[in-house]
N, C-alpha and C. Protein backbone atom coordinates (compact mmCIF):
# COMPACT_ATOMS: atom_id res chain seq x y z
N UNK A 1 0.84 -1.18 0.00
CA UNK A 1 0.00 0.00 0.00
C UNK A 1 0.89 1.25 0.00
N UNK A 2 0.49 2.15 -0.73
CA UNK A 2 1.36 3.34 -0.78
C UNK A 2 1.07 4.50 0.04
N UNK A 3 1.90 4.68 1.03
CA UNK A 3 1.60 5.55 2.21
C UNK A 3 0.80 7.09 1.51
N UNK A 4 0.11 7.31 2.92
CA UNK A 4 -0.86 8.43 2.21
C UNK A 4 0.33 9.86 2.01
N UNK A 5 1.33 9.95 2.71
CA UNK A 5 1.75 11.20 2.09
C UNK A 5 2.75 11.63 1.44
N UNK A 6 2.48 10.28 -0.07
CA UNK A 6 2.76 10.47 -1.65
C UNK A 6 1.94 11.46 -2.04
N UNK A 7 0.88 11.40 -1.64
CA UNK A 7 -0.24 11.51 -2.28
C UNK A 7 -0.48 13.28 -2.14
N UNK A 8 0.79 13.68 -0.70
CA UNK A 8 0.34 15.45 -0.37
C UNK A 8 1.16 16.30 -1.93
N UNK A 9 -0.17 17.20 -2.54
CA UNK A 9 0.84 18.09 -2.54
C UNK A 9 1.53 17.45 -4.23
N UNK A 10 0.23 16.45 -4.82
CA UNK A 10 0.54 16.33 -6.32
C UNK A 10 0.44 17.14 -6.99
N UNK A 11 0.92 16.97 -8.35
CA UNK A 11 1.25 17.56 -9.53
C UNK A 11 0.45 16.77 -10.70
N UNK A 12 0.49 15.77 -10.69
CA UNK A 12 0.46 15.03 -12.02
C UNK A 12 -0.02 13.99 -11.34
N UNK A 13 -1.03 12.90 -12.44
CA UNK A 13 -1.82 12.13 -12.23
C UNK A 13 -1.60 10.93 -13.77
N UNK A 14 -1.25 9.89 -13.98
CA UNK A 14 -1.17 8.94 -14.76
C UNK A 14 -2.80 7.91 -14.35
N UNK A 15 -3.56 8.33 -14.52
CA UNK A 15 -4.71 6.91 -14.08
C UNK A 15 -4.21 5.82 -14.77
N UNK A 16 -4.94 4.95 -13.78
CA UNK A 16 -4.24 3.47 -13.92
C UNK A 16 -5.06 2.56 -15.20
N UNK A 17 -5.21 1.70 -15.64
CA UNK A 17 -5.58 0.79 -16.69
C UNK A 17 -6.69 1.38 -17.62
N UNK A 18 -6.26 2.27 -18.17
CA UNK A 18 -7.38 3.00 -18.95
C UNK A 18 -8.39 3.60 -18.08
N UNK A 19 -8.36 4.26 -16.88
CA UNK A 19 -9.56 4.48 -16.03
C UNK A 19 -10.43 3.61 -16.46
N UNK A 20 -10.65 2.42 -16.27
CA UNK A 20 -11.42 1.76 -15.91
C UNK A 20 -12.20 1.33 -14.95
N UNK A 21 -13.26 0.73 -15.42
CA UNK A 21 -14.07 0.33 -13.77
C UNK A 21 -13.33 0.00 -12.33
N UNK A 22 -12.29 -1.12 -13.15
CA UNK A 22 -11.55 -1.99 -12.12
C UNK A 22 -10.32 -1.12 -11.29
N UNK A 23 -10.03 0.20 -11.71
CA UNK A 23 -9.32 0.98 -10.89
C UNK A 23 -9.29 2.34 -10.77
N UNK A 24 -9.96 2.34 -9.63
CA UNK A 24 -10.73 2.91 -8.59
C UNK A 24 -9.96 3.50 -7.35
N UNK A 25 -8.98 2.30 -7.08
CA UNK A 25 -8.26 2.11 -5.66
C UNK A 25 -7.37 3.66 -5.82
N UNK A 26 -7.27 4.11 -7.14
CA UNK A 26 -5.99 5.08 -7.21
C UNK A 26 -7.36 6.46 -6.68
N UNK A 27 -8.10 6.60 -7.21
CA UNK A 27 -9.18 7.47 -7.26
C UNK A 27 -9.72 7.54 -5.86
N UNK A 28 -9.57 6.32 -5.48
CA UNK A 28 -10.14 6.20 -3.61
C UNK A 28 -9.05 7.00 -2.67
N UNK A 29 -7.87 7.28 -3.30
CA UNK A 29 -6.56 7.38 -2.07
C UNK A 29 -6.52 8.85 -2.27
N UNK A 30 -6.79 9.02 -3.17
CA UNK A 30 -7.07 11.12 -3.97
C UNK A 30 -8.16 11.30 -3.00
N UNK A 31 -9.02 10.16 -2.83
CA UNK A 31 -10.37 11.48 -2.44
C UNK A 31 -9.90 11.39 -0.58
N UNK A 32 -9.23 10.37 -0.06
CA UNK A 32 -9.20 10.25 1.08
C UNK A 32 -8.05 10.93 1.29
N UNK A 33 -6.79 11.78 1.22
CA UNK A 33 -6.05 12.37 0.94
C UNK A 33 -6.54 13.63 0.26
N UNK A 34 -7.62 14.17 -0.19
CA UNK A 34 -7.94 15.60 -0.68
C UNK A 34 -8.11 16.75 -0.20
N UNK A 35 -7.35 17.65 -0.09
CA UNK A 35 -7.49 19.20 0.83
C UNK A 35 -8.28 20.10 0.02
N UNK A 36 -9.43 20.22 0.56
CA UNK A 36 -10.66 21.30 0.07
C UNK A 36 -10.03 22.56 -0.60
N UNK A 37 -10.41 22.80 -2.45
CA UNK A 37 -9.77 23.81 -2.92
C UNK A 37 -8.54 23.47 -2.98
N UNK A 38 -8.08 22.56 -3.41
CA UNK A 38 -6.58 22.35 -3.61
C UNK A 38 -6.49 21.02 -4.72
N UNK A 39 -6.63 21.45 -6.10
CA UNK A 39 -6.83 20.48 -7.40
C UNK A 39 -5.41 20.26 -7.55
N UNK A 40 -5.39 19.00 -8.01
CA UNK A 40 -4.34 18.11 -8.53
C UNK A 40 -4.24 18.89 -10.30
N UNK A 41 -3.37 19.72 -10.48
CA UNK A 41 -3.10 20.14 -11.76
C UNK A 41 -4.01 19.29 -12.93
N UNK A 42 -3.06 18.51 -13.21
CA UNK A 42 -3.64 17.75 -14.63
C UNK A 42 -3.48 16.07 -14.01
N UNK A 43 -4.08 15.64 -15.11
CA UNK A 43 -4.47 13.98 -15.24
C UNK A 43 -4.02 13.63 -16.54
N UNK A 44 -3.51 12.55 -16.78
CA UNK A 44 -3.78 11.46 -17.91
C UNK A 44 -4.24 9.99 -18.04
N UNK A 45 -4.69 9.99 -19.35
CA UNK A 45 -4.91 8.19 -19.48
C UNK A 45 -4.75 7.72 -20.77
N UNK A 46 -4.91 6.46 -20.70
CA UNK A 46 -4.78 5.79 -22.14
C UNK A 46 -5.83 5.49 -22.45
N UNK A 47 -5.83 5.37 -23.84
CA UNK A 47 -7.20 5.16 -24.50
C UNK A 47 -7.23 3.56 -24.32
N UNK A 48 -8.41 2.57 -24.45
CA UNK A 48 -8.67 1.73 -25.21
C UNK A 48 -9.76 0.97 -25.99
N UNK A 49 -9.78 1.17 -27.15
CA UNK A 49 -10.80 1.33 -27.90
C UNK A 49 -11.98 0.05 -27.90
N UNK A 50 -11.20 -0.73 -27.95
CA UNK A 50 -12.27 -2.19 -28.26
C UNK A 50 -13.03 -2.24 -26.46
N UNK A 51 -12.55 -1.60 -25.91
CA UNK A 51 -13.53 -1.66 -24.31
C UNK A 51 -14.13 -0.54 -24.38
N UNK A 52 -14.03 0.60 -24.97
CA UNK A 52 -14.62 1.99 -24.11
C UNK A 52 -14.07 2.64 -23.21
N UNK A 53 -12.65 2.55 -23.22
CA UNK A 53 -12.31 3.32 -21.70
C UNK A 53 -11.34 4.28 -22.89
N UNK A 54 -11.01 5.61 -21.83
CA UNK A 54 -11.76 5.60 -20.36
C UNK A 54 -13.11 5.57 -20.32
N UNK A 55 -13.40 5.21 -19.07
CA UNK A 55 -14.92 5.54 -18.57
C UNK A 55 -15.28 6.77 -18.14
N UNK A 56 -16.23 7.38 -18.72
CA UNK A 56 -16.53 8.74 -18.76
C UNK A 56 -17.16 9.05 -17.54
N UNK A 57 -17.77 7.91 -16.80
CA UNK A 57 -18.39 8.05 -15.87
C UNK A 57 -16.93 8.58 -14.32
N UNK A 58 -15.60 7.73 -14.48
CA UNK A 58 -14.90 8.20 -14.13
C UNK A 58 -13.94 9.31 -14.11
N UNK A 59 -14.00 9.51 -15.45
CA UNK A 59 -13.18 10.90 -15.76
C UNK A 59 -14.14 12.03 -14.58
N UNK A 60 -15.62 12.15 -15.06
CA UNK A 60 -16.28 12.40 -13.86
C UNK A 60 -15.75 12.80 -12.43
N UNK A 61 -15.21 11.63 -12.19
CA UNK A 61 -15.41 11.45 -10.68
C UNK A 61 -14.05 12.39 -10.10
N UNK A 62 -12.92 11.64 -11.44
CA UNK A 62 -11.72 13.27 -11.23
C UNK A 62 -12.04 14.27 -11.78
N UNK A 63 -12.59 15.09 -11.36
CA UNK A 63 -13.33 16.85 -12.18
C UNK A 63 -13.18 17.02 -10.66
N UNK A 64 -13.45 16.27 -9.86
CA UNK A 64 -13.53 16.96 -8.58
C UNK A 64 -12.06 16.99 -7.27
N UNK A 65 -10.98 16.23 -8.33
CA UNK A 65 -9.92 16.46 -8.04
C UNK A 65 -8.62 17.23 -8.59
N UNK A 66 -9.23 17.37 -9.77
CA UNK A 66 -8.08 17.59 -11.01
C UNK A 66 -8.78 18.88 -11.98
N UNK A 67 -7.71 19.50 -11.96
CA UNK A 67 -7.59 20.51 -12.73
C UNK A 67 -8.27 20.46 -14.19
N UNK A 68 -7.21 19.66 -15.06
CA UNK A 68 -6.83 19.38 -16.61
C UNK A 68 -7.20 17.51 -16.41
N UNK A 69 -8.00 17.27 -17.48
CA UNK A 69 -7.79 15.46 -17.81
C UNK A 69 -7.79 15.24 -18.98
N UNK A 70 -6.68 14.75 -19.81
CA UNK A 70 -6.24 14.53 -21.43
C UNK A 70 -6.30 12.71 -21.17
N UNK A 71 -6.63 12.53 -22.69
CA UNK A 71 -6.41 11.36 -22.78
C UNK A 71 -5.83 11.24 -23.96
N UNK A 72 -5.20 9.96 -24.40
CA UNK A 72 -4.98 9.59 -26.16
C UNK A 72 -5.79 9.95 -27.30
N UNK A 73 -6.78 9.61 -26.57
CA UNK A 73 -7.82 9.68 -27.76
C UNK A 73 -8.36 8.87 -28.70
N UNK A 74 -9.23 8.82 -29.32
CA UNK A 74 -10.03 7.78 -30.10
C UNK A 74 -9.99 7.86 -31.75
N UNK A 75 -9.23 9.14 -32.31
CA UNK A 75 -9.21 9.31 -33.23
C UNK A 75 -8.88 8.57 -34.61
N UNK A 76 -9.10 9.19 -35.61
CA UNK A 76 -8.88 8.33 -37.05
C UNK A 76 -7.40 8.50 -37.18
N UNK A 77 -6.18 9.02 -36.45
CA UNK A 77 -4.84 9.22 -36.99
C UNK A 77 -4.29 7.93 -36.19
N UNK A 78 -4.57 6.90 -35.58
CA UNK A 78 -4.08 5.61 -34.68
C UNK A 78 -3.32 6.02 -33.85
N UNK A 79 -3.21 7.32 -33.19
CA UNK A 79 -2.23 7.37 -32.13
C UNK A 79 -2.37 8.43 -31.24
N UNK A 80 -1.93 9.02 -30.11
CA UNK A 80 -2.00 10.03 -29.67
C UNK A 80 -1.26 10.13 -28.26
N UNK A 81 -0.56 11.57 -27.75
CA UNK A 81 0.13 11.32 -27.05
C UNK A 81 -0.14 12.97 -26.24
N UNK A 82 -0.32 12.97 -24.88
CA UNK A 82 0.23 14.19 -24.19
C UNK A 82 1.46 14.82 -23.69
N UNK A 83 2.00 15.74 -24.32
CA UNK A 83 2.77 16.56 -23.84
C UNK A 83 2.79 17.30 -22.86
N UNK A 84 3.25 17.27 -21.29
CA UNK A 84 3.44 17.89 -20.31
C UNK A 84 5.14 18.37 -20.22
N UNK A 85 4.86 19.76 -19.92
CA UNK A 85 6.33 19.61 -19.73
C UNK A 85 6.38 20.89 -18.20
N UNK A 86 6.97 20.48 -17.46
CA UNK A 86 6.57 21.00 -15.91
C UNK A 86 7.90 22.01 -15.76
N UNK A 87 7.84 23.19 -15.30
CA UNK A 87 8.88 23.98 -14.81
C UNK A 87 8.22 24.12 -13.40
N UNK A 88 9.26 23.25 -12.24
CA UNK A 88 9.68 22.98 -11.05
C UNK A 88 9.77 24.16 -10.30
N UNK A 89 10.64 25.17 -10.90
CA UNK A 89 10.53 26.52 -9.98
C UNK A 89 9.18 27.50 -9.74
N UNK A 90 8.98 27.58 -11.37
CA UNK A 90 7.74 28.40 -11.37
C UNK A 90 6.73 28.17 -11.02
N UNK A 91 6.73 26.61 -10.62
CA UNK A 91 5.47 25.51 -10.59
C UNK A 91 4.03 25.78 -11.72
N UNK A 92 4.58 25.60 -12.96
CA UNK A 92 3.69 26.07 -14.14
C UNK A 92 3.93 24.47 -14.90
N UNK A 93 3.26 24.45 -15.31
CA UNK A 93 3.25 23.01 -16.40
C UNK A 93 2.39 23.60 -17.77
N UNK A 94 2.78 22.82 -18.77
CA UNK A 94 2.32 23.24 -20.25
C UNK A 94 2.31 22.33 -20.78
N UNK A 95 0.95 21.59 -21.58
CA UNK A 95 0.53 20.89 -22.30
C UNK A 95 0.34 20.41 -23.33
N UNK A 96 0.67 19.58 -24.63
CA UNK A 96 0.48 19.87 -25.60
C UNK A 96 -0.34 18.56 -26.49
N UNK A 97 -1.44 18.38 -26.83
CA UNK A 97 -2.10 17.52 -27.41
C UNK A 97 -1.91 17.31 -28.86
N UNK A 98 -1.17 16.03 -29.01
CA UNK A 98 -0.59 15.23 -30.18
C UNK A 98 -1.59 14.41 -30.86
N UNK A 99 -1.83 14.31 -32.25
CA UNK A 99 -2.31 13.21 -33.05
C UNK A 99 -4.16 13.06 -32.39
N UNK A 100 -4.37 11.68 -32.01
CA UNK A 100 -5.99 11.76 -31.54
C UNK A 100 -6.14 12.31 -30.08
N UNK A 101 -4.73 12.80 -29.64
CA UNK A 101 -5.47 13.20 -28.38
C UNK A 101 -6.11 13.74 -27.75
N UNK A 102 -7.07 14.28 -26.45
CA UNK A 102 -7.83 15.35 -26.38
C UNK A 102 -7.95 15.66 -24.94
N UNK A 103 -8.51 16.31 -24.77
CA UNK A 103 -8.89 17.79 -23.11
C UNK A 103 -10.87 16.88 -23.07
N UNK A 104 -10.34 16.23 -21.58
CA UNK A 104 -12.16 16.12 -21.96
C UNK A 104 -12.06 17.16 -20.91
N UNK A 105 -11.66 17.82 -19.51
CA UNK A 105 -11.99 19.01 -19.26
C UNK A 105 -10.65 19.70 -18.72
């Protein structure tokens, strides 16, 4: 189990198996670890197409932790990738959406 205070004071968010149904556990440790008014910058995930994920119903559920949530994407170009690139001092991060990827918020 990963002690709760990884979790103070994120930046960045990788969801686990395509936000899928089956993981949750990462989404459970955010909300039990969450300081009121204090969003987790951005999120990502991977697409996967022949299931439907992510699950939209979850992307959802991080809106109420997270800033930014990009994914791959579903698009007709077969690929897609997010660009984050974080400056540490300024604490600013900048984004850049590649090929099918997209901002669902």
């Amino acid at each position: 189990m990963i002690p709760d205070y990884h979790f103070e004071g994120l930046s960045y968010v990788k969801t686990p198996h395509h936000t899928s149904n089956t993981s949750t556990k990462l989404l459970d440790k955010i909300e039990r670890n969450f300081v009121d008014g204090i969003k987790i910058p951005t999120a990502v995930t991977t697409t996967y197409k022949a299931f439907n994920l992510p699950k939209s119903e979850l992307i959802e559920e991080y809106r109420k932790f997270v800033t930014s949530f990009n994914s791959t994407g579903r698009g007709t170009e077969g690929y897609g990738y997010v660009k984050t690139v974080f400056n540490i001092i300024k604490k600013e991060f900048t984004e850049e959406l590649i090929g099918d990827a997209i901002r669902h918020f």
